[in-house]
C-alpha atoms as a PDB file:
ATOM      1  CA  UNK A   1     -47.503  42.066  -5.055  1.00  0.00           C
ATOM      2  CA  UNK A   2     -46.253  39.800  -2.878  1.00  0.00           C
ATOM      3  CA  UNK A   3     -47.742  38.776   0.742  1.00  0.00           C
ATOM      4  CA  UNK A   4     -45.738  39.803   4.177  1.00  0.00           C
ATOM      5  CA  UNK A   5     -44.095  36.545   5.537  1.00  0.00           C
ATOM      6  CA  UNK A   6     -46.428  35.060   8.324  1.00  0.00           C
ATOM      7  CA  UNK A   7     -44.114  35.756  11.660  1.00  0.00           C
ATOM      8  CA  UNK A   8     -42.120  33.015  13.341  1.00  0.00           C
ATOM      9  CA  UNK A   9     -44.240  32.174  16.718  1.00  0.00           C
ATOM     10  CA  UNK A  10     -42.412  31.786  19.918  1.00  0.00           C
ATOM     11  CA  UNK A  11     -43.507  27.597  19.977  1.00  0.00           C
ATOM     12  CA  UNK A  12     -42.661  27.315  16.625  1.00  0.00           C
ATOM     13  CA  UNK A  13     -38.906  28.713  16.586  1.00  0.00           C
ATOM     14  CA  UNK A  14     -37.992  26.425  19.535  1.00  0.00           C
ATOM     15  CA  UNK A  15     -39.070  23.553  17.483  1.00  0.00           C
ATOM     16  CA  UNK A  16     -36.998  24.671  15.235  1.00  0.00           C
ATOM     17  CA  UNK A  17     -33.642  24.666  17.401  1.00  0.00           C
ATOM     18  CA  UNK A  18     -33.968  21.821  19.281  1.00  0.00           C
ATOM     19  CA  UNK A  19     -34.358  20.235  15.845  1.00  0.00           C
ATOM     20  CA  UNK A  20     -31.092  21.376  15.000  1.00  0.00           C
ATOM     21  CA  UNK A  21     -29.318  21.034  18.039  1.00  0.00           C
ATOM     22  CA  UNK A  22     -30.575  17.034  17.075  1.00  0.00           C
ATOM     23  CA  UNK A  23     -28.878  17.236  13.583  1.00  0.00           C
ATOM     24  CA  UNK A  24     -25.523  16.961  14.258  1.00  0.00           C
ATOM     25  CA  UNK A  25     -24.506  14.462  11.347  1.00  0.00           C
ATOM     26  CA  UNK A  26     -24.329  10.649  11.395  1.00  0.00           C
ATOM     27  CA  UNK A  27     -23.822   9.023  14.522  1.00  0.00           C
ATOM     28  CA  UNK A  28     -22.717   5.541  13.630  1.00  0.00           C
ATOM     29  CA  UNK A  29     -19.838   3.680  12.427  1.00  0.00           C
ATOM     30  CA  UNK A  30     -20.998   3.085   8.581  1.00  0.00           C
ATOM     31  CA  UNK A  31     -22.601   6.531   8.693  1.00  0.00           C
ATOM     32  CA  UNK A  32     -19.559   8.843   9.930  1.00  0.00           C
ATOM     33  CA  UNK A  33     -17.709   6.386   6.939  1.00  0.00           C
ATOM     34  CA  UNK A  34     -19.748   7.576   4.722  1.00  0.00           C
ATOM     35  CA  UNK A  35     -19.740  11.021   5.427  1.00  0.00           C
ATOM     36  CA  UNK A  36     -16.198  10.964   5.166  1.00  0.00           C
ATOM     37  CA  UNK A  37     -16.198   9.922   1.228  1.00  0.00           C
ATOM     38  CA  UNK A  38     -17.779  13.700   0.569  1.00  0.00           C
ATOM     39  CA  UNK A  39     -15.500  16.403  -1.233  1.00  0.00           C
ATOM     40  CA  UNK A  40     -13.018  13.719  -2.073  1.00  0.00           C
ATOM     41  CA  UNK A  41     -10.846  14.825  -5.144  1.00  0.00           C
ATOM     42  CA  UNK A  42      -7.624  12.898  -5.342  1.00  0.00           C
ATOM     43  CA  UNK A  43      -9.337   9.575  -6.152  1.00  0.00           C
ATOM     44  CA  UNK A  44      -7.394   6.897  -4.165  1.00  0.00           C
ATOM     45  CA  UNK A  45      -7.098   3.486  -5.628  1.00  0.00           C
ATOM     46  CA  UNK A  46      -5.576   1.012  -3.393  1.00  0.00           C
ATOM     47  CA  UNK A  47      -4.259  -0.937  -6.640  1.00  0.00           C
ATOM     48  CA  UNK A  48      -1.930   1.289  -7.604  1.00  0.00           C
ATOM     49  CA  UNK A  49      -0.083   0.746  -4.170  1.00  0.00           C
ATOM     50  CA  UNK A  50       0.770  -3.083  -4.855  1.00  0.00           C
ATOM     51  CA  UNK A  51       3.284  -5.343  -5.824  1.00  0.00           C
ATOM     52  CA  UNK A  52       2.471  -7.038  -9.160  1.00  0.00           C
ATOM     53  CA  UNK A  53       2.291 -10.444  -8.777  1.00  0.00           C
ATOM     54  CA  UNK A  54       3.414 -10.363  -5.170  1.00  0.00           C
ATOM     55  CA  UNK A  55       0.210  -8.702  -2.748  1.00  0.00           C
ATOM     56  CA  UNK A  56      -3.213  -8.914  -3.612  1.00  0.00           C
ATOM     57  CA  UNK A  57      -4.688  -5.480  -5.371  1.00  0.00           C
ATOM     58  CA  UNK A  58      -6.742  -4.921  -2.577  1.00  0.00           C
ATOM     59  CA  UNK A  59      -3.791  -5.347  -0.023  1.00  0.00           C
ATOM     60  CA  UNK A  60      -4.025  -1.637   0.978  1.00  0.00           C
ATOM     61  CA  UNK A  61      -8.098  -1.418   0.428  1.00  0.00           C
ATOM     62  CA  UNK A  62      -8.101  -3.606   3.227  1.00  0.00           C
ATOM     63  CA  UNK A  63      -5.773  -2.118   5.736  1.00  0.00           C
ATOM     64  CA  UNK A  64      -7.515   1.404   5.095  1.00  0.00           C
ATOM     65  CA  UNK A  65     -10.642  -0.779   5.536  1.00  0.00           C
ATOM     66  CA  UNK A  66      -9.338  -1.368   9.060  1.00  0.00           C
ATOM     67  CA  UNK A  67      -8.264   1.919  10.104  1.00  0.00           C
ATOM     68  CA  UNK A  68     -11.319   3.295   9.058  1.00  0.00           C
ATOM     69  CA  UNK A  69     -13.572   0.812  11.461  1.00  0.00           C
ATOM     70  CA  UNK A  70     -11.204   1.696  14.404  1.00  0.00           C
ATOM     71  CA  UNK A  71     -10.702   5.883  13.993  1.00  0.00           C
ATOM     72  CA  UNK A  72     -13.945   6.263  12.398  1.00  0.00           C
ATOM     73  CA  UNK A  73     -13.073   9.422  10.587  1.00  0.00           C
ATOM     74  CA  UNK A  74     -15.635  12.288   9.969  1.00  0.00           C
ATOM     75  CA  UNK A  75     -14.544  14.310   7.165  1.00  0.00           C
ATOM     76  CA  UNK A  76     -12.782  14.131   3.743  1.00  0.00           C
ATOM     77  CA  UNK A  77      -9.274  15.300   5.672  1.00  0.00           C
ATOM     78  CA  UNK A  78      -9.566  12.333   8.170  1.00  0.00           C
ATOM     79  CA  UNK A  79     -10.004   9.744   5.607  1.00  0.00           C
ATOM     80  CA  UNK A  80      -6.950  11.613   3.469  1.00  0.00           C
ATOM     81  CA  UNK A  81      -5.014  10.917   7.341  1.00  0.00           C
ATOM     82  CA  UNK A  82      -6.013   7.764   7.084  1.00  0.00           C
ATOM     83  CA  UNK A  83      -5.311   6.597   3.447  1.00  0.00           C
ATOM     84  CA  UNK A  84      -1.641   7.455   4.333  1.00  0.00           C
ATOM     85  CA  UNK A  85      -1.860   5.335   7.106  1.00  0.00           C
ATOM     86  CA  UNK A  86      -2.978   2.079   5.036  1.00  0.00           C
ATOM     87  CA  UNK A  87      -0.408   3.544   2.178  1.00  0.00           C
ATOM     88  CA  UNK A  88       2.635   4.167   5.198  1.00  0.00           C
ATOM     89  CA  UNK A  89       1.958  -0.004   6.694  1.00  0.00           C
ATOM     90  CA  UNK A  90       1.467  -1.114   3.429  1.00  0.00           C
ATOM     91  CA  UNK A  91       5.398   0.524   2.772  1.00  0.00           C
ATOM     92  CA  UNK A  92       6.184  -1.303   6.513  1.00  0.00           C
ATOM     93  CA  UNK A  93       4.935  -4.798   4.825  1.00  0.00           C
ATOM     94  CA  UNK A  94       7.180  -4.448   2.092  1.00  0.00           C
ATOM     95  CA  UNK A  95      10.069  -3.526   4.284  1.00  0.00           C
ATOM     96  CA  UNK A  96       9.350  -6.945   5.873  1.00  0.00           C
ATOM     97  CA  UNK A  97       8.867  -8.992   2.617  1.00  0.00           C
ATOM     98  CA  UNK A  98      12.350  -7.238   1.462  1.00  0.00           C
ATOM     99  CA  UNK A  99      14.075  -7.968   4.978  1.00  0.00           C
ATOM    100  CA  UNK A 100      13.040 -11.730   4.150  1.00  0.00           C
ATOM    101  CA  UNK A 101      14.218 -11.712   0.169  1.00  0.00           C
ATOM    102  CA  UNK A 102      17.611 -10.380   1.332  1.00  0.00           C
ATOM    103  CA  UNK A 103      17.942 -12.703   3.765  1.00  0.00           C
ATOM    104  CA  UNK A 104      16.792 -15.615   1.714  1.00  0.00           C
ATOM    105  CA  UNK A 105      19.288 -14.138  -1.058  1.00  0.00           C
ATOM    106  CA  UNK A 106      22.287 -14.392   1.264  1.00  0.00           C
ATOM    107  CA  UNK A 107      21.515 -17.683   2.286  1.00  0.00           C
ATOM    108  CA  UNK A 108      20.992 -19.048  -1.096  1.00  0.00           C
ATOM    109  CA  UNK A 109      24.365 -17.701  -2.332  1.00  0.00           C
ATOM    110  CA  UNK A 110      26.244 -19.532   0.766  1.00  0.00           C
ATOM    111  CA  UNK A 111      24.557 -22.806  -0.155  1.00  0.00           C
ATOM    112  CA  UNK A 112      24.533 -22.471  -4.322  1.00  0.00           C
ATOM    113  CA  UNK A 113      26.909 -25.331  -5.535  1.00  0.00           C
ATOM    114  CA  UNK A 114      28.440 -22.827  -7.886  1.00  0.00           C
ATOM    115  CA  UNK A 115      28.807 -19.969  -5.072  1.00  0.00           C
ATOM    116  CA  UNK A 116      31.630 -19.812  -2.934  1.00  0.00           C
ATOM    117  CA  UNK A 117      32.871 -21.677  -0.613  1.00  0.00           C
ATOM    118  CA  UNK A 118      31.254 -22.051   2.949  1.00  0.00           C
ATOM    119  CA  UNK A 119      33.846 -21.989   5.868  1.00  0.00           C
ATOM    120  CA  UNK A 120      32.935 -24.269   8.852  1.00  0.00           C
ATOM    121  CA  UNK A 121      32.959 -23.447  11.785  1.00  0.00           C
ATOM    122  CA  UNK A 122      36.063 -23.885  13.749  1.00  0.00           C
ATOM    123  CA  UNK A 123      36.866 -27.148  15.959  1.00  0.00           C
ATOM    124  CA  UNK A 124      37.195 -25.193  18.804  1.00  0.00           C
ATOM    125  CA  UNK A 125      33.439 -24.171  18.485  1.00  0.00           C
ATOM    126  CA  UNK A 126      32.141 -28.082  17.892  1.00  0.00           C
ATOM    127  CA  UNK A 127      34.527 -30.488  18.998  1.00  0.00           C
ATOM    128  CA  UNK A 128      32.757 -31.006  22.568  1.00  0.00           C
ATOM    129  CA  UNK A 129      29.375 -29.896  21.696  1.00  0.00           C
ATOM    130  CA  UNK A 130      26.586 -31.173  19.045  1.00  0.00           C
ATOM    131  CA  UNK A 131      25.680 -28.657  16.553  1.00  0.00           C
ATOM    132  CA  UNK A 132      22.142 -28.556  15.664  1.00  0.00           C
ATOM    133  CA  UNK A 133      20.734 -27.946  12.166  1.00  0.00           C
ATOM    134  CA  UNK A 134      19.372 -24.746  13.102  1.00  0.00           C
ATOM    135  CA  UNK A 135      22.827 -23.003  14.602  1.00  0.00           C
ATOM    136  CA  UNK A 136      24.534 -24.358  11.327  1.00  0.00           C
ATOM    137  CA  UNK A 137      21.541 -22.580   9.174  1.00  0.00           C
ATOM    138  CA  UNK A 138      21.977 -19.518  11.373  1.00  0.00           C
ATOM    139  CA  UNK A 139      25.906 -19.528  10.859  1.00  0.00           C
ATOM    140  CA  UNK A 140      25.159 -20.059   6.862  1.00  0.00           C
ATOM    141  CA  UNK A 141      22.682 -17.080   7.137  1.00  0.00           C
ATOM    142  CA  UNK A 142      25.258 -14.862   9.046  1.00  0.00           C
ATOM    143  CA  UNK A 143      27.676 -15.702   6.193  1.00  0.00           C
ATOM    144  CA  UNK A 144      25.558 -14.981   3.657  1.00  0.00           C
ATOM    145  CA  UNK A 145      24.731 -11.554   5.160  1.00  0.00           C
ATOM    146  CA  UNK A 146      28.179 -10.895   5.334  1.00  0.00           C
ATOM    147  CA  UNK A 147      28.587 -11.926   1.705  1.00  0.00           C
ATOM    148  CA  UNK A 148      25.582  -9.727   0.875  1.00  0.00           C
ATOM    149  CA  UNK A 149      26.630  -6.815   2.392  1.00  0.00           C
ATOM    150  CA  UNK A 150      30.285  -7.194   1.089  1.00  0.00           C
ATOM    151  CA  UNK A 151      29.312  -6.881  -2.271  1.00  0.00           C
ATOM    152  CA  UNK A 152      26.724  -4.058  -2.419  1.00  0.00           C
ATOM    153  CA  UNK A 153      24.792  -0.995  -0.042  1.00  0.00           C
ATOM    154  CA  UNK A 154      21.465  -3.112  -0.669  1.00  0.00           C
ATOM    155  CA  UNK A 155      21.551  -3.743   3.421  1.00  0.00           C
ATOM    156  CA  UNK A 156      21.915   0.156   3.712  1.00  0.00           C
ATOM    157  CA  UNK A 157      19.495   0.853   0.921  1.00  0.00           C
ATOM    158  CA  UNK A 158      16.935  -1.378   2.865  1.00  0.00           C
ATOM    159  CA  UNK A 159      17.219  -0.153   6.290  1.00  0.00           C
ATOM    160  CA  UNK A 160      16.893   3.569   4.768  1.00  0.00           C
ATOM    161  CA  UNK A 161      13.877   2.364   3.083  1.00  0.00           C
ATOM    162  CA  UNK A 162      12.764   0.468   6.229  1.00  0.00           C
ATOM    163  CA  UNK A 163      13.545   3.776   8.461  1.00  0.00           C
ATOM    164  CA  UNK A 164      11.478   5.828   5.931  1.00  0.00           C
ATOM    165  CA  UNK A 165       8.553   3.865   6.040  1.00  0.00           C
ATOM    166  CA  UNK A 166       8.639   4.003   9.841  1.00  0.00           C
ATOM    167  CA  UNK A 167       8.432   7.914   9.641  1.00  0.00           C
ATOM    168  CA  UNK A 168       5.988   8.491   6.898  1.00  0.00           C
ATOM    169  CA  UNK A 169       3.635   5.910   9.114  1.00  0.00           C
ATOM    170  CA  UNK A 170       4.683   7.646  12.525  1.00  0.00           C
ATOM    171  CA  UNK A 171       3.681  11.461  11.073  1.00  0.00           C
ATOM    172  CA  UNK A 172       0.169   9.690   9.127  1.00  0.00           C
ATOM    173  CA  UNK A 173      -0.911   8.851  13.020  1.00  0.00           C
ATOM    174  CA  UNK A 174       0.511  12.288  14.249  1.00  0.00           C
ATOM    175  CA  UNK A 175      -1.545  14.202  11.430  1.00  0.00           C
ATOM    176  CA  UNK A 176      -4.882  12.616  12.031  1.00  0.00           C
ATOM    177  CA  UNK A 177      -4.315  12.763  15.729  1.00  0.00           C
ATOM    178  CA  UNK A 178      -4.242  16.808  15.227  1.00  0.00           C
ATOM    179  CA  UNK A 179      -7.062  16.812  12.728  1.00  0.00           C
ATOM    180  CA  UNK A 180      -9.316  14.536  15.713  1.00  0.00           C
ATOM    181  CA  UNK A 181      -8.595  17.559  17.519  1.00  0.00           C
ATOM    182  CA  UNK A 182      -9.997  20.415  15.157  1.00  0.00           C
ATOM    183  CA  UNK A 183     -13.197  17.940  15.246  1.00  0.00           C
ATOM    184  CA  UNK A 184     -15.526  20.341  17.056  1.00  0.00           C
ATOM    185  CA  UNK A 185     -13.720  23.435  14.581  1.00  0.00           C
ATOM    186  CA  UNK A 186     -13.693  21.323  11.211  1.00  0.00           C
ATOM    187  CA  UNK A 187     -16.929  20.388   9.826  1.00  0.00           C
ATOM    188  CA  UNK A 188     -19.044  16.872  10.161  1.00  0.00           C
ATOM    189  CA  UNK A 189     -19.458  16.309   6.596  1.00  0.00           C
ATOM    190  CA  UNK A 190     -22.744  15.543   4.777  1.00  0.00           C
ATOM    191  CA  UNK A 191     -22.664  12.037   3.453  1.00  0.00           C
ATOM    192  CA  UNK A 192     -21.958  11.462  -0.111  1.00  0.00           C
ATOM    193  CA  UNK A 193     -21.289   7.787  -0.618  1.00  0.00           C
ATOM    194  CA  UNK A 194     -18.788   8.044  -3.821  1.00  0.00           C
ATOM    195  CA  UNK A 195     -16.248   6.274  -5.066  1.00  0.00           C
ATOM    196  CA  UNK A 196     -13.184   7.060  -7.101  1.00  0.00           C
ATOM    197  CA  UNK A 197     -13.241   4.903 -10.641  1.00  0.00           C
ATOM    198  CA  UNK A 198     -11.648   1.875 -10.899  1.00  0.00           C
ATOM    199  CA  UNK A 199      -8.430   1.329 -12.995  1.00  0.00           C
ATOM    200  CA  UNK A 200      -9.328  -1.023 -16.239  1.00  0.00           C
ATOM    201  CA  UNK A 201      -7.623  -4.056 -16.225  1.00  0.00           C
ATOM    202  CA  UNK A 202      -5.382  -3.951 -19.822  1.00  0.00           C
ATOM    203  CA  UNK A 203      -3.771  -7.103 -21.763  1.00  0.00           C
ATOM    204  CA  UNK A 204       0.059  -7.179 -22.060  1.00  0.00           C
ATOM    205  CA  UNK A 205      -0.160  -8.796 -24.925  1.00  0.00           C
ATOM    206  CA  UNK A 206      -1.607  -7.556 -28.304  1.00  0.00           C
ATOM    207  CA  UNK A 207      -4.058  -9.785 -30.050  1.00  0.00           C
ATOM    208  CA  UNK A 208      -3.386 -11.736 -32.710  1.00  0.00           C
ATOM    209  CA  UNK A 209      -4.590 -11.429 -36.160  1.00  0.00           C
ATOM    210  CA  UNK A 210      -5.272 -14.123 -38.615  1.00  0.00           C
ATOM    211  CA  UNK A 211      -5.833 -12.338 -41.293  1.00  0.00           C
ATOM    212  CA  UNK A 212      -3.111  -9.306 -40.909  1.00  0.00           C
ATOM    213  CA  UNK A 213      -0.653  -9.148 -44.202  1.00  0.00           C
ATOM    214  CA  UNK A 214       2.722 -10.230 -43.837  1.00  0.00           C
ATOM    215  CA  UNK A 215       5.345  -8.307 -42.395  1.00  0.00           C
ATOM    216  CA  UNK A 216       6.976  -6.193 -45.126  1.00  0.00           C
ATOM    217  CA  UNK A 217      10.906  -6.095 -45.592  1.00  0.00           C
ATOM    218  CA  UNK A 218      13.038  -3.405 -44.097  1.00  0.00           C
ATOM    219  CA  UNK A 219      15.090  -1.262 -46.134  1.00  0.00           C
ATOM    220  CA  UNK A 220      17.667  -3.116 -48.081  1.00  0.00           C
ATOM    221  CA  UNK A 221      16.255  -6.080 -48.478  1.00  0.00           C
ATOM    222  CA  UNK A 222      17.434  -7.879 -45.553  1.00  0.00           C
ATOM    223  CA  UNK A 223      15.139  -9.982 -43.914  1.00  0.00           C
ATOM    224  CA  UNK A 224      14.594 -10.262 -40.069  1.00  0.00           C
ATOM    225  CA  UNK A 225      13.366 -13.456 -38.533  1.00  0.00           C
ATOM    226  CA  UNK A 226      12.035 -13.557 -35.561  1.00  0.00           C
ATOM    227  CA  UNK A 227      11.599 -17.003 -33.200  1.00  0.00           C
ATOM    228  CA  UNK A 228       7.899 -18.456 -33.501  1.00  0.00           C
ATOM    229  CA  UNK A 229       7.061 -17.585 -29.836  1.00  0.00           C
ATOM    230  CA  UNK A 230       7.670 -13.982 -30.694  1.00  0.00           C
ATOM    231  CA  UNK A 231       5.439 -13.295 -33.676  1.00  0.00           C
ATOM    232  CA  UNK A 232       2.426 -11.325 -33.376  1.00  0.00           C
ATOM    233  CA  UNK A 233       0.017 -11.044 -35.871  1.00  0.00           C
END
């Protein structure tokens, strides 16, 4: 048989709520970042939002990185807010780098020996004034963006692309504006410091075996070579 529970006294039970009104979650930066990594499910991994060979993998880790030391988010749906923030600039950075590739595109087909060929600028523009080697680079840029846009949409592609970017970024901010203000509705996580797994880093090229048997003929007999630089095994 088991004994009655020993009553609650009067002192004691105060104790015990001012002890929770004093547990109200982490209070500092590193600790509300923590407590932010709990009930994550989706696993972000800021690699799989570069450029190959163009950003560094950790490009978006480290605007994320950012956002989180200035909003300080407290719960797994702040951080979510936030990831498409890093993921929404990241999109604006590319907008840039592609603004400065078509750009640098245009040009280079104005000045290309083989492209077409550049019309100067008229004498009533130069004969009493000096030209300087900046307003003839910005008159071979104009053409070239004139070129550029004659012969494809990529302009209009890019500025949709640009324009999209902008919005995706703009509704990220507006979405973990509202969730700041469901903070005192919306629980204050506990703190689980996790970590989604890391992608594995995988060779594009197979490797080579010494001691594989030669490749075998395919049907009827005819034999396929293949140039040295392109034989595997």
């Amino acid at each position: 048989m088991s004994r009655p529970k020993k009553p609650v006294s009067e002192k004691q039970l105060a104790a015990n709520r001012a002890n929770a009104r004093r547990s109200t979650g982490p209070r500092s930066a590193g600790g509300k970042a923590r407590s932010a990594q709990n009930s994550r499910k989706h696993g972000f991994a800021a690699a799989d939002y570069t450029v190959v060979r163009i950003e560094d993998v950790q490009a978006v880790a480290n605007l994320k990185a950012d956002l989180v030391a200035v909003y300080r988010p407290v719960n797994s749906q702040e951080l979510f807010a936030l990831e498409r923030m890093a993921i929404a600039q990241h999109s604006l950075l590319v907008a840039a780098r592609l603004e400065a590739g078509l750009f640098t595109r245009g040009l280079n087909e104005v000045l290309h020996p083989c492209g077409p060929e550049l019309k100067l600028m008229t004498a009533a523009l130069t004969d009493d004034v000096q030209v300087t080697i900046a307003q003839n680079r910005n008159y071979a840029l104009a053409e070239g963006f004139h070129l550029t846009a004659l012969q494809g949409n990529a302009w209009t592609l890019f500025l949709r692309y640009q324009a999209q970017a902008e919005r995706h970024y703009r509704r990220a901010v507006e979405e973990f504006e509202r969730l700041k203000a469901l903070r005192d509705d919306l629980p204050n996580e506990p703190i689980f410091d996790s970590e989604p797994e890391q992608n594995a880093t995988t060779s594009t090229l197979p490797e080579t075996n010494p001691a594989a048997p030669a490749p075998q003929r395919p049907p009827g007999g005819r034999q396929i070579f293949l140039p040295e630089s392109a034989k595997v095994g």
